[in-house]
Protein backbone atom coordinates (compact mmCIF):
# COMPACT_ATOMS: atom_id res chain seq x y z
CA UNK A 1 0.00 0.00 0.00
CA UNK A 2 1.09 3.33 -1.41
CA UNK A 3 0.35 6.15 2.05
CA UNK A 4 0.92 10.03 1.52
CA UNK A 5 0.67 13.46 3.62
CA UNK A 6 -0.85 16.04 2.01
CA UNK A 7 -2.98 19.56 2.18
CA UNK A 8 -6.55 18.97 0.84
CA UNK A 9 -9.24 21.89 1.05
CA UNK A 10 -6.80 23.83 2.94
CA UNK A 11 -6.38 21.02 5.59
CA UNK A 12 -3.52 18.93 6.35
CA UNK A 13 -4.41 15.22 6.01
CA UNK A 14 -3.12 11.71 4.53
CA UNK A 15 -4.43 8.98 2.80
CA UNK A 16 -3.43 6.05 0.54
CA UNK A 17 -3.52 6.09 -3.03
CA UNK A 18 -6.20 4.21 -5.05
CA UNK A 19 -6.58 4.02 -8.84
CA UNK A 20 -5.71 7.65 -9.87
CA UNK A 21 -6.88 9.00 -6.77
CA UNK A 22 -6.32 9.62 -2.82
CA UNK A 23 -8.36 7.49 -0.14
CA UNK A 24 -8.64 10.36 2.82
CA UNK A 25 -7.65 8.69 5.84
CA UNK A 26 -7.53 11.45 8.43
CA UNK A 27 -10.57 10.35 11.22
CA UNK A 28 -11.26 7.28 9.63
CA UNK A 29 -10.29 5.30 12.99
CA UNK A 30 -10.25 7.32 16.15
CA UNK A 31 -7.76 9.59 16.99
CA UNK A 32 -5.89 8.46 13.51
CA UNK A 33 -5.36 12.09 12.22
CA UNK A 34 -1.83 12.47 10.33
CA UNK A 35 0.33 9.83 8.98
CA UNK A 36 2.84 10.03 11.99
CA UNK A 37 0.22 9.10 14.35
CA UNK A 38 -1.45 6.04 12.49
CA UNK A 39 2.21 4.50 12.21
CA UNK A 40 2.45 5.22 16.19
CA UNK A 41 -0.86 3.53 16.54
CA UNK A 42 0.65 0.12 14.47
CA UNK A 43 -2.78 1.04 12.09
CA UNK A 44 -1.90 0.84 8.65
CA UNK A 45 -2.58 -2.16 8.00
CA UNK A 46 -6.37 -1.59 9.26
CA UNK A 47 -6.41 1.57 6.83
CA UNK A 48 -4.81 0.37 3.98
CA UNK A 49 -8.02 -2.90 4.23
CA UNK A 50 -10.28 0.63 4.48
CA UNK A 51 -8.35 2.35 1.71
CA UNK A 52 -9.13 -1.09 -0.84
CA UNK A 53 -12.76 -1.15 -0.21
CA UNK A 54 -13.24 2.89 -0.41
CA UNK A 55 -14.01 4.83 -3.61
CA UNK A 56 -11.28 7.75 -4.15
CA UNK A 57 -12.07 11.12 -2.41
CA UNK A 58 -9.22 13.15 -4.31
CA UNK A 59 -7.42 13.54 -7.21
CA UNK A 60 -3.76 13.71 -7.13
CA UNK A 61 -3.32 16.99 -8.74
CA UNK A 62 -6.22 18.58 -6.26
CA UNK A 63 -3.61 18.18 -3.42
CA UNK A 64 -0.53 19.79 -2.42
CA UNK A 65 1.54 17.30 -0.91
CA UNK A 66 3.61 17.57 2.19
CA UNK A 67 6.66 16.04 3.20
CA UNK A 68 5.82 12.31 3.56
CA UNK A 69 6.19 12.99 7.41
CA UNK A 70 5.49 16.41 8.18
CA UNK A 71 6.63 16.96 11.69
CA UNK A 72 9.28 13.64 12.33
CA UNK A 73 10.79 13.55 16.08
CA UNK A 74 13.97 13.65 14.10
CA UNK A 75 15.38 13.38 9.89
CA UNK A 76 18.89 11.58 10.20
CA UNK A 77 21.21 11.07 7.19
CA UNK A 78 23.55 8.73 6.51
CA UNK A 79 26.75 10.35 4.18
CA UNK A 80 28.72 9.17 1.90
CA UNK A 81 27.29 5.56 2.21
CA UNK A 82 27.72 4.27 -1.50
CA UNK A 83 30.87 3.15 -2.59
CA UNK A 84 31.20 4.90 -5.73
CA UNK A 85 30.05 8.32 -4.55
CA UNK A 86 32.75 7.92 -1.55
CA UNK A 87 34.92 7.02 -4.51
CA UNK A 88 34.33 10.18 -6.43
CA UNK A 89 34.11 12.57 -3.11
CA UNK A 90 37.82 11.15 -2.00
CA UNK A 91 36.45 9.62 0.96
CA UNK A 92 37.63 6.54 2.48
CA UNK A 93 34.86 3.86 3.60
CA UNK A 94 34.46 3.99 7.58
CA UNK A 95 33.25 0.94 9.99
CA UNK A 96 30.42 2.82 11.13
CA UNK A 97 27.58 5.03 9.22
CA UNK A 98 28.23 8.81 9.50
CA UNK A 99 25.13 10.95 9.92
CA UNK A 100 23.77 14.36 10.06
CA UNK A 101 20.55 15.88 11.12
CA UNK A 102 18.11 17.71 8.91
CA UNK A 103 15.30 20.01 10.34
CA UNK A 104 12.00 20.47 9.64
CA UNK A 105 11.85 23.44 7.98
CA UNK A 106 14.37 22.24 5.22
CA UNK A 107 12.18 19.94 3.94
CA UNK A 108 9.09 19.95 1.33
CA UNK A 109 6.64 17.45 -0.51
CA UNK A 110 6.72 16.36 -3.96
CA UNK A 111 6.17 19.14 -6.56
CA UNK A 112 7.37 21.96 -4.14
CA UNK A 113 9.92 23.87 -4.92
CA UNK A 114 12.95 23.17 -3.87
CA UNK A 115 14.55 27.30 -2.84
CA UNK A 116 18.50 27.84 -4.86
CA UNK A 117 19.87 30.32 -1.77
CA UNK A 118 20.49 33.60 -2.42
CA UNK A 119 24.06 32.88 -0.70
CA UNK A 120 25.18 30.53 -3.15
CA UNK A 121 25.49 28.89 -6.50
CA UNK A 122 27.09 25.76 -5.24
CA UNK A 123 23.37 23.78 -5.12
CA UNK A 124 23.95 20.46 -5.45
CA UNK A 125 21.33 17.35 -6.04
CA UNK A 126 21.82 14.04 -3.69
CA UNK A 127 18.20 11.32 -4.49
CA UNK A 128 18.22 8.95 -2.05
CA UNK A 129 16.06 5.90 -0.59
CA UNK A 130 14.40 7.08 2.92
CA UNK A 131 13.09 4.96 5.55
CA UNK A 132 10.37 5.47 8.25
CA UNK A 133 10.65 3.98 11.72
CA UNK A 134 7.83 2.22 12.24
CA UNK A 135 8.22 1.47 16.02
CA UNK A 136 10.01 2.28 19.23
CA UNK A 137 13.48 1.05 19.42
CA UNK A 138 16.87 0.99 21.11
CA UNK A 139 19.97 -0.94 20.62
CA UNK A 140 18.34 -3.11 18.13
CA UNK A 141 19.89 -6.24 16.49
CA UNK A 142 20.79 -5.96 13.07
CA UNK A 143 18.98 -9.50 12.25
CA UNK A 144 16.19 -7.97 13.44
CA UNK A 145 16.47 -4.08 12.36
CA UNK A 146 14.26 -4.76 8.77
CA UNK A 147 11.16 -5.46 11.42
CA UNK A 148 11.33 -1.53 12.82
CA UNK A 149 10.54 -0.19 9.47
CA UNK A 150 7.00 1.12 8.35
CA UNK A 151 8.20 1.70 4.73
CA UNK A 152 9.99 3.55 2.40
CA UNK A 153 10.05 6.41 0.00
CA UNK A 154 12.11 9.00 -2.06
CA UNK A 155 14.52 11.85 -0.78
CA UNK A 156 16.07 14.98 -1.93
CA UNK A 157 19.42 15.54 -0.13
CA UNK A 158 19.73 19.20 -1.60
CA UNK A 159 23.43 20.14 -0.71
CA UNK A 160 24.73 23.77 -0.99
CA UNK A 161 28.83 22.42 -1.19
CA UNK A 162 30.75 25.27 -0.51
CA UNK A 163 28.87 25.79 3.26
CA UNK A 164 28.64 22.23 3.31
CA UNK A 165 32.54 22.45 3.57
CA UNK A 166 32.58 25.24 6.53
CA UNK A 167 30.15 23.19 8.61
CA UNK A 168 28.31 20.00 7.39
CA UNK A 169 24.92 20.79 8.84
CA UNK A 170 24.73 24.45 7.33
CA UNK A 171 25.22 23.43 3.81
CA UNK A 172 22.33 20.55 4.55
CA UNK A 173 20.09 22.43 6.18
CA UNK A 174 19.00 25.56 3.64
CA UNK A 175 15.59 26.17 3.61
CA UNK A 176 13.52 24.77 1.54
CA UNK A 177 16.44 22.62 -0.09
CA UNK A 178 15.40 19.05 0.62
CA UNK A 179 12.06 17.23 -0.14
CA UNK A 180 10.54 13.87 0.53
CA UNK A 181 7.68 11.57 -1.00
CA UNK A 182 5.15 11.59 -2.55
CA UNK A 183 4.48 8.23 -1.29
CA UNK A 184 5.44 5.79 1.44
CA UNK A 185 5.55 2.26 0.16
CA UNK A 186 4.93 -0.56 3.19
CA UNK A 187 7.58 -2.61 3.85
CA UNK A 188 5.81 -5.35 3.76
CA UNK A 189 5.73 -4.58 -0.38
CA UNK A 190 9.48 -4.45 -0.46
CA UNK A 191 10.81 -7.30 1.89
CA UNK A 192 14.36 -6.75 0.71
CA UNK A 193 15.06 -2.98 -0.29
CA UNK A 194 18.75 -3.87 -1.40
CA UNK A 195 17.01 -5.03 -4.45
CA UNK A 196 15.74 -1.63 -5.21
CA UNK A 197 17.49 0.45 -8.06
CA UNK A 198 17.72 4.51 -7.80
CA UNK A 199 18.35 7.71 -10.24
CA UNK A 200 18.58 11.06 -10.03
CA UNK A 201 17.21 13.27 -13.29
CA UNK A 202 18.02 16.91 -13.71
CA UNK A 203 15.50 18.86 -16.26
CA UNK A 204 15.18 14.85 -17.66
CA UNK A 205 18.82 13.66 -17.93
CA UNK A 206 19.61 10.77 -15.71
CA UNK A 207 22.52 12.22 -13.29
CA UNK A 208 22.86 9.31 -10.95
CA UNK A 209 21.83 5.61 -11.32
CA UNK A 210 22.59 2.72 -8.94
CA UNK A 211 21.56 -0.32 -7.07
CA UNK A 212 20.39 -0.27 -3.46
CA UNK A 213 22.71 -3.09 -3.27
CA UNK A 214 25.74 -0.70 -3.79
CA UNK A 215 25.55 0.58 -0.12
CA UNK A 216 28.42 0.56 2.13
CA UNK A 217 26.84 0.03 5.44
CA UNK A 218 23.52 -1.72 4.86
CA UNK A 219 20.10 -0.84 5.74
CA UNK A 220 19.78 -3.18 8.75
CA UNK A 221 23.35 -2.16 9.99
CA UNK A 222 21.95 1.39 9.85
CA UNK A 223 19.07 1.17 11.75
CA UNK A 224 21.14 -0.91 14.63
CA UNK A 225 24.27 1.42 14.79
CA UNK A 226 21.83 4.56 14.98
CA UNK A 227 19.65 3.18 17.63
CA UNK A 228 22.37 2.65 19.79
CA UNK A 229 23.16 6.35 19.90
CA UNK A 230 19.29 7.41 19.86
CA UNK A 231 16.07 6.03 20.61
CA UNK A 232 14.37 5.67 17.23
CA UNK A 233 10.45 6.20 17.30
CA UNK A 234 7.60 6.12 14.99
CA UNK A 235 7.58 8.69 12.11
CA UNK A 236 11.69 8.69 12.44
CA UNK A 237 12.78 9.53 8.84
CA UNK A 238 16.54 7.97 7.85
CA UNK A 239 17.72 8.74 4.38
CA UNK A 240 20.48 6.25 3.71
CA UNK A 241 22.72 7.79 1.45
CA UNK A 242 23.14 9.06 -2.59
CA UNK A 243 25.20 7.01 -5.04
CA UNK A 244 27.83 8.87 -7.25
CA UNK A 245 27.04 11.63 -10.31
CA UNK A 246 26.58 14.24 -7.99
CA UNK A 247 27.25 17.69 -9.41
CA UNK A 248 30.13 19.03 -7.42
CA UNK A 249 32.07 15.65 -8.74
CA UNK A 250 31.55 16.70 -11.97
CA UNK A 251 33.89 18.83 -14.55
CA UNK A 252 32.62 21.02 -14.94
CA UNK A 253 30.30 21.50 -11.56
CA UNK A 254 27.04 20.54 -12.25
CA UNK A 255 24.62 22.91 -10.33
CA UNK A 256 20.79 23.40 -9.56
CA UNK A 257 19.59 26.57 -10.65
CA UNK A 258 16.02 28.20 -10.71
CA UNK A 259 14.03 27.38 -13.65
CA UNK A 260 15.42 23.59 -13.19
CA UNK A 261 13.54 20.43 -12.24
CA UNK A 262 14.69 17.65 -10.14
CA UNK A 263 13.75 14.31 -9.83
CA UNK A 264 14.26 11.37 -7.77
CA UNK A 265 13.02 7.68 -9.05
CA UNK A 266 13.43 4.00 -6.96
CA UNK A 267 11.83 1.14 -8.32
CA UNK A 268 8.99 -0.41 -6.70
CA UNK A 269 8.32 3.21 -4.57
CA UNK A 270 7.97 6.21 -7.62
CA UNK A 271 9.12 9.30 -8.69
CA UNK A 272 9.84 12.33 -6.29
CA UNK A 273 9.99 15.87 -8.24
CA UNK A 274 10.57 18.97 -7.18
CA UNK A 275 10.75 22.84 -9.50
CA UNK A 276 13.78 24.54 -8.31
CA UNK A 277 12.52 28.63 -8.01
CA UNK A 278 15.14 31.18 -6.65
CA UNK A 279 15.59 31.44 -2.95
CA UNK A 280 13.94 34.41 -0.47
């Protein structure tokens, strides 16, 4: 089942997708009101079973759609975790995932615009594979780390490189320079998301292309070496990393611009696009 977050009549909701269409969740069980919440409340099963016997409330272009969670207790993501993108970025491969933390505010849904700063040229396009915690967890087994996670979906790492190289977090944490979405996938629909395939198109040119499989530290070693650190909870959001073609690697530099369009496409999940406008 395909679940999204999204602003309908002026009102934030979710729902699941049906035919061409949007089921509207939001109510349908009580006290299920955002997509956070029913995956706190172990539910989607129950509303994906209402979703499949419900006639579409919404079309998908009468929504604006919001990050695929809107208000996670925390974004983390993993860096340089494919080998060839740690290749190109002269990075050697660590023992352990290295991670940053996005905020809120950074981060948009799918066909939002993504905001090139006013403080630099140097924006930079990272698609990734994201997962959502689906429950509470702490120094969870690896062999058992696959079982915390509600499902997965597309993400925009928007980079602005040359803050990036004063201070990690400021160049990934621009306004407006990341998105998520439009849809999370269960993971019960993708048992084994090393088998998933990703690229990156700018204005329609595939930038980056790679297998899941490609990963340095694995999805299940993720999960376990970050909740050891950090209690993971419901609605967590973990992007796990962009494989190589990114535009500072390139000669020349390859860079976002307004007027652009970025997208992000994983097999088995969909396509994640954002317009990139110029920045306040």
């Amino acid at each position: 089942m395909k679940f999204a977050s999204y602003i309908k009549n002026g009102t934030a909701t979710f729902g699941a997708l049906s035919g061409e269409g949007l089921v509207t969740l939001a109510a349908r069980l009580p006290g299920i009101e955002t997509l956070r919440g029913a995956i706190e409340a172990n539910r989607l099963a129950e509303l994906g079973a209402i979703a499949r016997e419900t006639t579409p409330d919404v079309s998908l272009v009468e929504v604006t759609f919001l990050p695929i969670i809107p208000e996670p207790s925390k974004t983390l993501c993993v860096g340089a975790n494919y080998r060839d993108h740690a290749a190109e970025a002269g990075k050697t491969e660590k023992a352990w995932p290295g991670y940053f933390i996005r905020v809120d505010d950074t981060i948009v849904g799918h066909d939002m615009p993504l905001e090139a700063p006013q403080a630099s040229e140097q924006f930079d396009f990272e698609g990734e594979l994201a997962l959502v915690i689906g429950k509470p967890g702490r120094h969870i087994l690896e062999s058992e780390a696959l079982s915390y996670v509600a499902g997965y979906t597309c993400f925009m790492d928007g980079s602005v490189r040359d803050y990036q190289k004063r201070c990690i977090s400021a160049g990934k944490n621009f306004q407006a320079s990341g998105s998520s979405g439009p849809f999370l996938v269960t993971a019960d629909e993708i048992p084994d998301p090393s088998t998933l395939s990703l690229s990156t198109f700018l204005n329609g040119e595939r930038v980056q292309h790679s297998g899941l499989d490609m990963l340095i530290h694995s999805i299940p070693k993720t999960i376990a070496y970050l909740s050891t650190i950090i209690q993971l909870r419901p609605g967590d959001v973990i992007a796990t990393g962009t494989p190589a073609g990114v535009g500072h690697a390139r000669q020349p530099p390859l860079w976002m611009k307004p007027g652009d369009r970025i997208s992000v496409e994983i097999s088995e999940i969909g396509r994640l696009s954002n317009p990139i406008i110029a920045g306040a």
